[in-house]
N, C-alpha and C. Protein backbone atom coordinates (compact mmCIF):
# COMPACT_ATOMS: atom_id res chain seq x y z
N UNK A 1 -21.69 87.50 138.35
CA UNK A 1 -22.87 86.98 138.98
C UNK A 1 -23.59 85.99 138.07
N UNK A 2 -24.08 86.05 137.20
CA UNK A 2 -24.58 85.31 136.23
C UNK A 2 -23.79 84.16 136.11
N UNK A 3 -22.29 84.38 135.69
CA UNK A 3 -21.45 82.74 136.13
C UNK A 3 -21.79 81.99 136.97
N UNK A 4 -21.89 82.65 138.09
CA UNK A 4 -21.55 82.13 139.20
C UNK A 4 -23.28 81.52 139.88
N UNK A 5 -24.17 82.07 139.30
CA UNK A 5 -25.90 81.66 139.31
C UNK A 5 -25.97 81.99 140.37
N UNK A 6 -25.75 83.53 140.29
CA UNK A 6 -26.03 84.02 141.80
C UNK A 6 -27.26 85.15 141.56
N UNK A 7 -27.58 85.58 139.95
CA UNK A 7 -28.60 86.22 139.95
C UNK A 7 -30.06 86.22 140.29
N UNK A 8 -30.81 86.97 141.11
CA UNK A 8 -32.40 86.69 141.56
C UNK A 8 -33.13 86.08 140.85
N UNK A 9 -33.10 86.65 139.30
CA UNK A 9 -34.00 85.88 138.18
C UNK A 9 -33.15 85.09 137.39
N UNK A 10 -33.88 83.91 137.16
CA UNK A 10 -33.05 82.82 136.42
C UNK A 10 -33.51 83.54 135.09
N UNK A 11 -32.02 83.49 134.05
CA UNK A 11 -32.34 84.16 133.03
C UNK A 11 -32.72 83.19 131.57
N UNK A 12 -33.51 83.36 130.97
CA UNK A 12 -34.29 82.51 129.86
C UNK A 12 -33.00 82.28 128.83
N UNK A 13 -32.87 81.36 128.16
CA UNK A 13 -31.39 81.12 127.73
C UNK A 13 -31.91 81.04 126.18
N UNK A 14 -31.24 81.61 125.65
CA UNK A 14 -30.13 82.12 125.45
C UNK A 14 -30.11 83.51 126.19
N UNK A 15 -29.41 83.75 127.07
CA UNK A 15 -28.97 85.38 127.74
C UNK A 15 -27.87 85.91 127.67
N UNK A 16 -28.20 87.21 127.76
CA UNK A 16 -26.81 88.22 127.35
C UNK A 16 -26.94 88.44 129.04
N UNK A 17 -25.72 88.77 129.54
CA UNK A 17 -25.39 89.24 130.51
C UNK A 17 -25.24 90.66 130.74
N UNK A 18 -25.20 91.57 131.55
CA UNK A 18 -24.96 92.95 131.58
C UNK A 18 -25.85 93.76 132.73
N UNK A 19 -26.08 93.30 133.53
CA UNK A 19 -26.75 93.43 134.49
C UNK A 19 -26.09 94.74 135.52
N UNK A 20 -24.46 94.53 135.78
CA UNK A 20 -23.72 95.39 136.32
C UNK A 20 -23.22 96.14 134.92
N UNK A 21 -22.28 97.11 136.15
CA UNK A 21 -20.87 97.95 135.68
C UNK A 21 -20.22 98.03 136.40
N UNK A 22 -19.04 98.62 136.06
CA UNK A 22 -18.05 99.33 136.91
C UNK A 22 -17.51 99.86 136.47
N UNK A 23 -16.25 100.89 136.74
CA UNK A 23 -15.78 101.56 136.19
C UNK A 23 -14.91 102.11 137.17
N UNK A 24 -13.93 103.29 137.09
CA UNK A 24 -13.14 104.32 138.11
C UNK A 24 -12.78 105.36 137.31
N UNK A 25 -13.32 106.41 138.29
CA UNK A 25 -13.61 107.83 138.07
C UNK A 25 -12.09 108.25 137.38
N UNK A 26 -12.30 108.67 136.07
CA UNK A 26 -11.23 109.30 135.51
C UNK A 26 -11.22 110.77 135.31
N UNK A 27 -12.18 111.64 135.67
CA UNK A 27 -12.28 112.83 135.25
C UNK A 27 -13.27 113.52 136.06
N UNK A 28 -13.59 114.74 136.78
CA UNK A 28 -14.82 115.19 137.43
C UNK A 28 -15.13 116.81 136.31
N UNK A 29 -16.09 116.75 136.33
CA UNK A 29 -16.94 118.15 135.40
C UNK A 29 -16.49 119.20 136.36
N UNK A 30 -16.54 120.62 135.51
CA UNK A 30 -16.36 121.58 136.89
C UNK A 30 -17.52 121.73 137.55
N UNK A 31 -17.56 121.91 139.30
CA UNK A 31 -18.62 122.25 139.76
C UNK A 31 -19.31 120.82 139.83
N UNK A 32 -18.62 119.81 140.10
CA UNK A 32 -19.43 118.53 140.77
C UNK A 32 -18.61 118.66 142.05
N UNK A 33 -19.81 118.59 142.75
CA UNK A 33 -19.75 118.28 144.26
C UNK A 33 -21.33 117.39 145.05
N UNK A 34 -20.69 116.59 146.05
CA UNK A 34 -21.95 116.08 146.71
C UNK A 34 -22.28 114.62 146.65
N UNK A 35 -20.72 114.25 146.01
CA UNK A 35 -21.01 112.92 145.88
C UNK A 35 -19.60 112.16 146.37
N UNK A 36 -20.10 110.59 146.42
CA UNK A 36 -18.83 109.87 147.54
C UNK A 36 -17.60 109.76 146.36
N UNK A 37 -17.55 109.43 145.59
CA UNK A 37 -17.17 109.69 144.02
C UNK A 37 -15.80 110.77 143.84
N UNK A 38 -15.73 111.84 144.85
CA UNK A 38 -15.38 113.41 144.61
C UNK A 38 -13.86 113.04 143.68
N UNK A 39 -13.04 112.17 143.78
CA UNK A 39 -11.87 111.88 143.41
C UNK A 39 -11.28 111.20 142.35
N UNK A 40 -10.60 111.68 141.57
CA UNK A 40 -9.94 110.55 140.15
C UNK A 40 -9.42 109.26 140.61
N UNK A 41 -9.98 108.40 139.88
CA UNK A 41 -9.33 106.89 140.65
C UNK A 41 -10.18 106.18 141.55
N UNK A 42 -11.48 107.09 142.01
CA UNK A 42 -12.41 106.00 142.98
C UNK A 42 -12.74 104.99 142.02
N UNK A 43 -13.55 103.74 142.52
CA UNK A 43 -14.03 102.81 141.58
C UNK A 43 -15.45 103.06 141.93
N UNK A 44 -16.06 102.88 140.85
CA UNK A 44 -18.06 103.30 140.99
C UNK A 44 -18.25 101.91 140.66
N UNK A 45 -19.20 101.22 140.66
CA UNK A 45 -20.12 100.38 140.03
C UNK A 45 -21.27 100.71 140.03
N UNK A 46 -22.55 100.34 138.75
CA UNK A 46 -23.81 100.25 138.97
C UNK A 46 -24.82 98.88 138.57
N UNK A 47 -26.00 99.27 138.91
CA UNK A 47 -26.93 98.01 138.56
C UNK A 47 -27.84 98.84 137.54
N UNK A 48 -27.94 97.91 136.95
CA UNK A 48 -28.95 98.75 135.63
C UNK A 48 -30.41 98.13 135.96
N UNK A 49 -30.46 97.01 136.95
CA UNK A 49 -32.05 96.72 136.81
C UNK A 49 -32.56 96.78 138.63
């Protein structure tokens, strides 16, 4: 997103990027349940702001 100047706030330059994540579920704790997630191998992403 930031490449591409697709982010809401124009960022003051010099900027670090890091706004997202992503990742895919490699492991579940015992006793997680309740989430879309439930499986090894889904892909999650998040937004940190």
């Amino acid at each position: 997103m930031f490449r591409s100047g697709v982010y809401l706030e124009t960022p003051n330059l010099p900027a670090t990027n890091g706004y997202e994540a992503s990742a895919t579920v490699q492991e579940l704790g015992p006793g997680v349940s309740g989430f879309a997630c439930e499986s090894v191998g889904y892909p999650v992403r998040a937004s940190t702001r």
